[in-house]
N, C-alpha and C. Protein backbone atom coordinates (compact mmCIF):
# COMPACT_ATOMS: atom_id res chain seq x y z
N UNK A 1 0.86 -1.17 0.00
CA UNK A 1 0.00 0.00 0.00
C UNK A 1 0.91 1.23 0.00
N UNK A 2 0.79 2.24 -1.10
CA UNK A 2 1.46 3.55 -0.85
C UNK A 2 1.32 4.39 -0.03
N UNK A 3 1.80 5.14 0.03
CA UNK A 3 2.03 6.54 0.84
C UNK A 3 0.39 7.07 0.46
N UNK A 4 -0.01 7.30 -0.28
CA UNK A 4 -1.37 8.26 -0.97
C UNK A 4 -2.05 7.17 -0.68
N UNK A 5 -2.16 6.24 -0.72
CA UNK A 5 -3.43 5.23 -0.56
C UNK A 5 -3.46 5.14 1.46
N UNK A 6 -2.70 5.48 1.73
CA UNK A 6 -2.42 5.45 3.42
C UNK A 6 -3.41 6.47 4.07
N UNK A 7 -3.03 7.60 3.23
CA UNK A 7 -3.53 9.03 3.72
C UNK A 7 -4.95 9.12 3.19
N UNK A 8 -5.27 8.77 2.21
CA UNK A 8 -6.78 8.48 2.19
C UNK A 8 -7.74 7.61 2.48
N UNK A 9 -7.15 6.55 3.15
CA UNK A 9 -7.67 5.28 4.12
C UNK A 9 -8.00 6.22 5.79
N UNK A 10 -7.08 7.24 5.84
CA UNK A 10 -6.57 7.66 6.97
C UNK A 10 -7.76 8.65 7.15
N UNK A 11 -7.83 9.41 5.73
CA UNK A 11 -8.64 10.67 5.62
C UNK A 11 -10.27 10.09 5.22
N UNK A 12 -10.17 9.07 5.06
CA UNK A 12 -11.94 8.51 4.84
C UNK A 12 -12.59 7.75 6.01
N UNK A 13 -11.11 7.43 6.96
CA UNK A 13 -11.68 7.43 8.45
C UNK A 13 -12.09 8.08 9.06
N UNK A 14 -11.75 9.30 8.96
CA UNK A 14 -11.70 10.52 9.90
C UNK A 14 -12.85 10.86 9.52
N UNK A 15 -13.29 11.10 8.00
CA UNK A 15 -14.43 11.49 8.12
C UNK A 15 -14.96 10.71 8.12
N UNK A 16 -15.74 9.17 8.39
CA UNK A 16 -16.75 8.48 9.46
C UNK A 16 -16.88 8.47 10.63
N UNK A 17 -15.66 8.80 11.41
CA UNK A 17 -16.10 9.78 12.46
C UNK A 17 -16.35 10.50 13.26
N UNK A 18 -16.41 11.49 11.98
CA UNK A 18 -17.21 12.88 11.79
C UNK A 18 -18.40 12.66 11.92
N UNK A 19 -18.64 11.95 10.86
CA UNK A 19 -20.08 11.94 10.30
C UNK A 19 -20.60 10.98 11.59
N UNK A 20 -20.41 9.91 12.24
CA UNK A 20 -20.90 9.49 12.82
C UNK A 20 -21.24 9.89 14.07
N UNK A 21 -20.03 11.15 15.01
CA UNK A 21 -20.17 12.15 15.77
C UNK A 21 -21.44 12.90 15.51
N UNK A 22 -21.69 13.28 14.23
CA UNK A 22 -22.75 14.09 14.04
C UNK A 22 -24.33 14.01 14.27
N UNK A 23 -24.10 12.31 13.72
CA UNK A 23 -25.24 11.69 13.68
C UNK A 23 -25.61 11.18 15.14
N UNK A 24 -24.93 11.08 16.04
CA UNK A 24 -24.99 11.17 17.47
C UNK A 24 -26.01 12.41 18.07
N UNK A 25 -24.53 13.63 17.41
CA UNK A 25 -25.07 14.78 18.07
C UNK A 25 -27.06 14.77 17.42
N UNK A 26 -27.10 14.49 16.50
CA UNK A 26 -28.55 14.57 16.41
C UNK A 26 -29.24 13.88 16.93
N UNK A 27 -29.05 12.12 16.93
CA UNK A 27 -30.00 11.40 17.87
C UNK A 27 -29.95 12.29 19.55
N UNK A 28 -29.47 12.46 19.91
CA UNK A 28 -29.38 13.08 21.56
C UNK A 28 -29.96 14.87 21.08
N UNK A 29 -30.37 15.28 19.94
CA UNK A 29 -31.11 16.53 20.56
C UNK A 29 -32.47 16.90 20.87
N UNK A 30 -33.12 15.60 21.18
CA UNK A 30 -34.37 15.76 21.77
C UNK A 30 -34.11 15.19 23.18
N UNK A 31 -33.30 15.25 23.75
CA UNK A 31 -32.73 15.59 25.08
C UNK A 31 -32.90 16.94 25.82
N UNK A 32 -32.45 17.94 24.76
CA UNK A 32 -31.95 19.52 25.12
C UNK A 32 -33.25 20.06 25.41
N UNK A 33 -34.41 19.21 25.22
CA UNK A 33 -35.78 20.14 25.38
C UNK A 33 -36.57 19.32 26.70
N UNK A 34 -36.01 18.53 27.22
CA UNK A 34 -36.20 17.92 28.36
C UNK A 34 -36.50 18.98 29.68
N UNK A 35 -37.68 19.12 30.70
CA UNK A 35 -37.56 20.03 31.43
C UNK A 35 -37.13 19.34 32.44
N UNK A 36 -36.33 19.83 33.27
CA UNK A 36 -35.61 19.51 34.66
C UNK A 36 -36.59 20.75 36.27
N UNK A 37 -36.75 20.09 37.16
CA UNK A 37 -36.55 21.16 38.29
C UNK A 37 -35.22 20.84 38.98
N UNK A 38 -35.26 22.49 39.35
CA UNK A 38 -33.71 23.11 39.80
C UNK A 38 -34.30 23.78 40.87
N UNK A 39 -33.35 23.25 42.37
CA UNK A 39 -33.77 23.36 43.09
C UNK A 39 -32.80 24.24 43.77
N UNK A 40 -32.68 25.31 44.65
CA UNK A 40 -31.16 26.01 44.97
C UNK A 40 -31.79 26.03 46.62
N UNK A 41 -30.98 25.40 47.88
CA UNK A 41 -31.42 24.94 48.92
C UNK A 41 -30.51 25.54 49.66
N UNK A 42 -30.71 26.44 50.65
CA UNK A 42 -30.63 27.00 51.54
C UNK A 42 -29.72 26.28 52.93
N UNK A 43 -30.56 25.41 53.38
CA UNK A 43 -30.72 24.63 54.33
C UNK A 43 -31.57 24.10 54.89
N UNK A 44 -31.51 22.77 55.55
CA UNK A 44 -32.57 22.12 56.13
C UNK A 44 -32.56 22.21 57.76
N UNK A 45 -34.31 21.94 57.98
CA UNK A 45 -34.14 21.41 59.87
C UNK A 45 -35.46 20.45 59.58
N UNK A 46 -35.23 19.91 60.70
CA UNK A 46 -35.89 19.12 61.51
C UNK A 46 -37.43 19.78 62.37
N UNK A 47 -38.36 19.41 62.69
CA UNK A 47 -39.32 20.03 63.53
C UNK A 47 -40.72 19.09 63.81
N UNK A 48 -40.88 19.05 64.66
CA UNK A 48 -42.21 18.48 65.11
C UNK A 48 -43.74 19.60 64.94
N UNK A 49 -44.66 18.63 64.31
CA UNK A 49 -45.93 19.55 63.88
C UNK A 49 -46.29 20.66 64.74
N UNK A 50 -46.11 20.07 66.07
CA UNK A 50 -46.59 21.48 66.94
C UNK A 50 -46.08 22.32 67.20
N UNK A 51 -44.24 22.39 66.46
CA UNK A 51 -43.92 23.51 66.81
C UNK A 51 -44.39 24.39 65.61
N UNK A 52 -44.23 23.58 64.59
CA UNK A 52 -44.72 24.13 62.88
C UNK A 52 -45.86 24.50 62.94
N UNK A 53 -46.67 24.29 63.88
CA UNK A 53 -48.18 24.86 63.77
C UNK A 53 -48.23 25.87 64.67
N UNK A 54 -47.37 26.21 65.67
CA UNK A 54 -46.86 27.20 66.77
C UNK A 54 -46.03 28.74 66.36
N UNK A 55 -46.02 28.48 65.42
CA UNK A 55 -45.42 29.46 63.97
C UNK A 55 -46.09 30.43 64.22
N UNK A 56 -45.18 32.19 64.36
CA UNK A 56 -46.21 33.25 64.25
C UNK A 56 -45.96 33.96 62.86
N UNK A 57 -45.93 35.07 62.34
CA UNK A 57 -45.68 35.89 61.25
C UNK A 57 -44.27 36.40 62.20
N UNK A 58 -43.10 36.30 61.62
CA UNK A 58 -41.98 36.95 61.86
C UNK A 58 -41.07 35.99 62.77
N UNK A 59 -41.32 34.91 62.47
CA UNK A 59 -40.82 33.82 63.37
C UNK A 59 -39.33 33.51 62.67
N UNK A 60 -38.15 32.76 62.99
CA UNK A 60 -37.20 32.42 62.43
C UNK A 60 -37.02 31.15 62.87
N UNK A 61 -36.82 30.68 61.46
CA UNK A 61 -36.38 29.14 61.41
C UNK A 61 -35.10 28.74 61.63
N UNK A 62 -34.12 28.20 62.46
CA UNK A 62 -32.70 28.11 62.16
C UNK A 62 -32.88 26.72 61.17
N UNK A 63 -31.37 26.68 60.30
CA UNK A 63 -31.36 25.94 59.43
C UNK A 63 -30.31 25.70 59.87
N UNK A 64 -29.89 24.53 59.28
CA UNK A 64 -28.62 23.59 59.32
C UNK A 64 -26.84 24.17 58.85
N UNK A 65 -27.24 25.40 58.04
CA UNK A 65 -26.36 25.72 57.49
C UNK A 65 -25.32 27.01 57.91
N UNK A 66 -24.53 27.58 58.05
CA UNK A 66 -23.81 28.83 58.43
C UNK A 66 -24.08 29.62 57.10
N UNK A 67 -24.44 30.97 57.54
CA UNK A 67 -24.86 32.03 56.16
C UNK A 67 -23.48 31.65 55.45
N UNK A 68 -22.59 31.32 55.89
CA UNK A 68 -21.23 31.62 55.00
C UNK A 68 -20.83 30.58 54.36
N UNK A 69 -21.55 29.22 54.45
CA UNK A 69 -21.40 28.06 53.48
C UNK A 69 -22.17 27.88 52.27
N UNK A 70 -21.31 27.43 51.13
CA UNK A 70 -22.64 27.66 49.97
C UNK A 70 -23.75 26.60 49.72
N UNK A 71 -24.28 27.23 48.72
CA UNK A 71 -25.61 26.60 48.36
C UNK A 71 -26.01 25.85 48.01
N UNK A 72 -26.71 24.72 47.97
CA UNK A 72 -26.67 23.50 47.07
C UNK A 72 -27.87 23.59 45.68
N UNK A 73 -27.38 23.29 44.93
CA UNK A 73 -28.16 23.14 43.55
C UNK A 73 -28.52 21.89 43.28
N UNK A 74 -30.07 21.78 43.33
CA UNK A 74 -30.10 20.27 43.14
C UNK A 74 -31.01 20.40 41.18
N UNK A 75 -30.49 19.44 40.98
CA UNK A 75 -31.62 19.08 39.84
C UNK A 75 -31.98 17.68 40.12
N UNK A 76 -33.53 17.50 39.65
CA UNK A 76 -34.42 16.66 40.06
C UNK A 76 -33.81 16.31 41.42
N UNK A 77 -33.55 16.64 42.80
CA UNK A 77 -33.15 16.43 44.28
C UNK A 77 -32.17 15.50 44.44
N UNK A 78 -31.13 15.78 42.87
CA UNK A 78 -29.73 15.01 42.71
C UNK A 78 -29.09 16.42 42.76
N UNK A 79 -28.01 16.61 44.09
CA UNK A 79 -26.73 17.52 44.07
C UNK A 79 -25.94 18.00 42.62
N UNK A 80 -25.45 18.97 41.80
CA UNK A 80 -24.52 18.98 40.95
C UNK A 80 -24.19 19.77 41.16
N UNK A 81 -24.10 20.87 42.08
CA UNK A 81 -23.33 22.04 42.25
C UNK A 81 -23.55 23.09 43.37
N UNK A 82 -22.46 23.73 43.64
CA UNK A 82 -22.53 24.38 45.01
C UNK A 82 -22.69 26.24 44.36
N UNK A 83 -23.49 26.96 44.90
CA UNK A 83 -23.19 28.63 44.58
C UNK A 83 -23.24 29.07 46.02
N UNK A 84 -23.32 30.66 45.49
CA UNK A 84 -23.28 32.08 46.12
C UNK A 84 -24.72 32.63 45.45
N UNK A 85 -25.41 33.55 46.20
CA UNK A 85 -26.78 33.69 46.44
C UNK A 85 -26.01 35.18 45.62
N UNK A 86 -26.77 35.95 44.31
CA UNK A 86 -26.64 37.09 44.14
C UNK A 86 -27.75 37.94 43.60
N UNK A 87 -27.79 38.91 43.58
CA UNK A 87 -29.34 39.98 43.83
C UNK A 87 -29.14 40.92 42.40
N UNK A 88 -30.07 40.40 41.19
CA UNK A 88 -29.76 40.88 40.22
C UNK A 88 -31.00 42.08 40.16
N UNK A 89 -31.20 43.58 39.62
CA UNK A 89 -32.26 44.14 40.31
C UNK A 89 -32.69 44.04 41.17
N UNK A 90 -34.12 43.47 41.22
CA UNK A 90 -34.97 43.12 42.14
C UNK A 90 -35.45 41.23 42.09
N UNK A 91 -34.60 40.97 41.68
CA UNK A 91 -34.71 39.03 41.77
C UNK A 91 -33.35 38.36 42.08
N UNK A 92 -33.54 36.94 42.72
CA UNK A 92 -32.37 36.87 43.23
C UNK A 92 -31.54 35.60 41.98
N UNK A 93 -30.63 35.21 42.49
CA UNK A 93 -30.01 34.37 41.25
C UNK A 93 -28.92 33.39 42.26
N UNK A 94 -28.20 32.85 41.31
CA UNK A 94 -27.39 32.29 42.08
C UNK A 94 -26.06 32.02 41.05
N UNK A 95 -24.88 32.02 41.52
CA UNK A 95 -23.99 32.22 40.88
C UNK A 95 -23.25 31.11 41.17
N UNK A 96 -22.83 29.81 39.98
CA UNK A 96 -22.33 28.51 40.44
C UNK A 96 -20.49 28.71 40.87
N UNK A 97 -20.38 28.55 41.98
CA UNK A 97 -18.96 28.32 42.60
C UNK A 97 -18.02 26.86 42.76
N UNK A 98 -18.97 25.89 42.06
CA UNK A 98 -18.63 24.65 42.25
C UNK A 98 -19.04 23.62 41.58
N UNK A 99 -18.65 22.71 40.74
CA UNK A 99 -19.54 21.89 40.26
C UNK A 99 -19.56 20.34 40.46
N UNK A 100 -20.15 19.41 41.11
CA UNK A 100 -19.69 18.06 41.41
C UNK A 100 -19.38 17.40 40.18
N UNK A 101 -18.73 16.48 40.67
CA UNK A 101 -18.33 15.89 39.25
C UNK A 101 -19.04 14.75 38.84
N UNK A 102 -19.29 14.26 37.76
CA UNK A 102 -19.77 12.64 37.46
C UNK A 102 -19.25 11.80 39.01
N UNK A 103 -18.44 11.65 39.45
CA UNK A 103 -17.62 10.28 40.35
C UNK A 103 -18.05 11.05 41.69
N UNK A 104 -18.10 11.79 42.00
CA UNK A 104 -18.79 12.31 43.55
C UNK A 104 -20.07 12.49 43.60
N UNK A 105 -20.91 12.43 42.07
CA UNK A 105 -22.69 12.18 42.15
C UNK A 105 -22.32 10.77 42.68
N UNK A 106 -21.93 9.61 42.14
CA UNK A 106 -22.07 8.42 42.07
C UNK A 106 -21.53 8.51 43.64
N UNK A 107 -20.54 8.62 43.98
CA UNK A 107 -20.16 8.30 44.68
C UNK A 107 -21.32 9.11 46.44
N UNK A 108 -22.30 10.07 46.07
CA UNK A 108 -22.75 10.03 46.92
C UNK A 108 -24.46 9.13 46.74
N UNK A 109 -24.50 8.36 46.09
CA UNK A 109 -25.09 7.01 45.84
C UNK A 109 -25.19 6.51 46.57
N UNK A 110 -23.67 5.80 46.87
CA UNK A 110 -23.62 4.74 47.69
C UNK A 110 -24.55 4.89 49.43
């Protein structure tokens, strides 16, 4: 086999896949329209009904968390990322500072 017959064995690979990358990227784009809830969590507690029903207007809940630790982002009430709480106008947002990885979702599985 020559030199030129090498490089176009080489170059008619490459483009299958291409083309087969592509044809991927299209089966998976009725994925991208999938709706998710996104959940951005504060902190949790604990409480018994009667104190929850003992509730006035202006009451404070303590939560589990220190104002100064960040936030958890859940999608569908699976963890993927940690933020910072930020105040865009008059709505609030959240700004991602962290992102879990594939192997620490799984790994908080177990």
């Amino acid at each position: 086999m020559g030199q030129e017959e090498k490089q176009e064995k080489k170059e008619k690979a490459e483009e299958g896949k291409r083309a087969q990358g592509k044809s991927q990227e299209k089966s998976l784009d009725f994925l991208l329209n999938i709706p998710l809830d996104v959940t951005v969590e504060l902190g949790r507690t604990r409480m018994n009904i009667g104190d929850l029903l003992n509730l006035d207007k202006g009451a404070v809940i303590e939560l589990d968390k220190e104002a100064s630790e960040p936030l958890d982002i859940l999608v569908n009430d699976q963890p993927v990322a940690k933020g910072e709480v930020v105040v865009m106008e008059k709505r609030f947002g959240i700004r991602i500072t962290d992102i879990i990885t594939p192997a620490e979702r799984v790994e908080r599985l177990k």
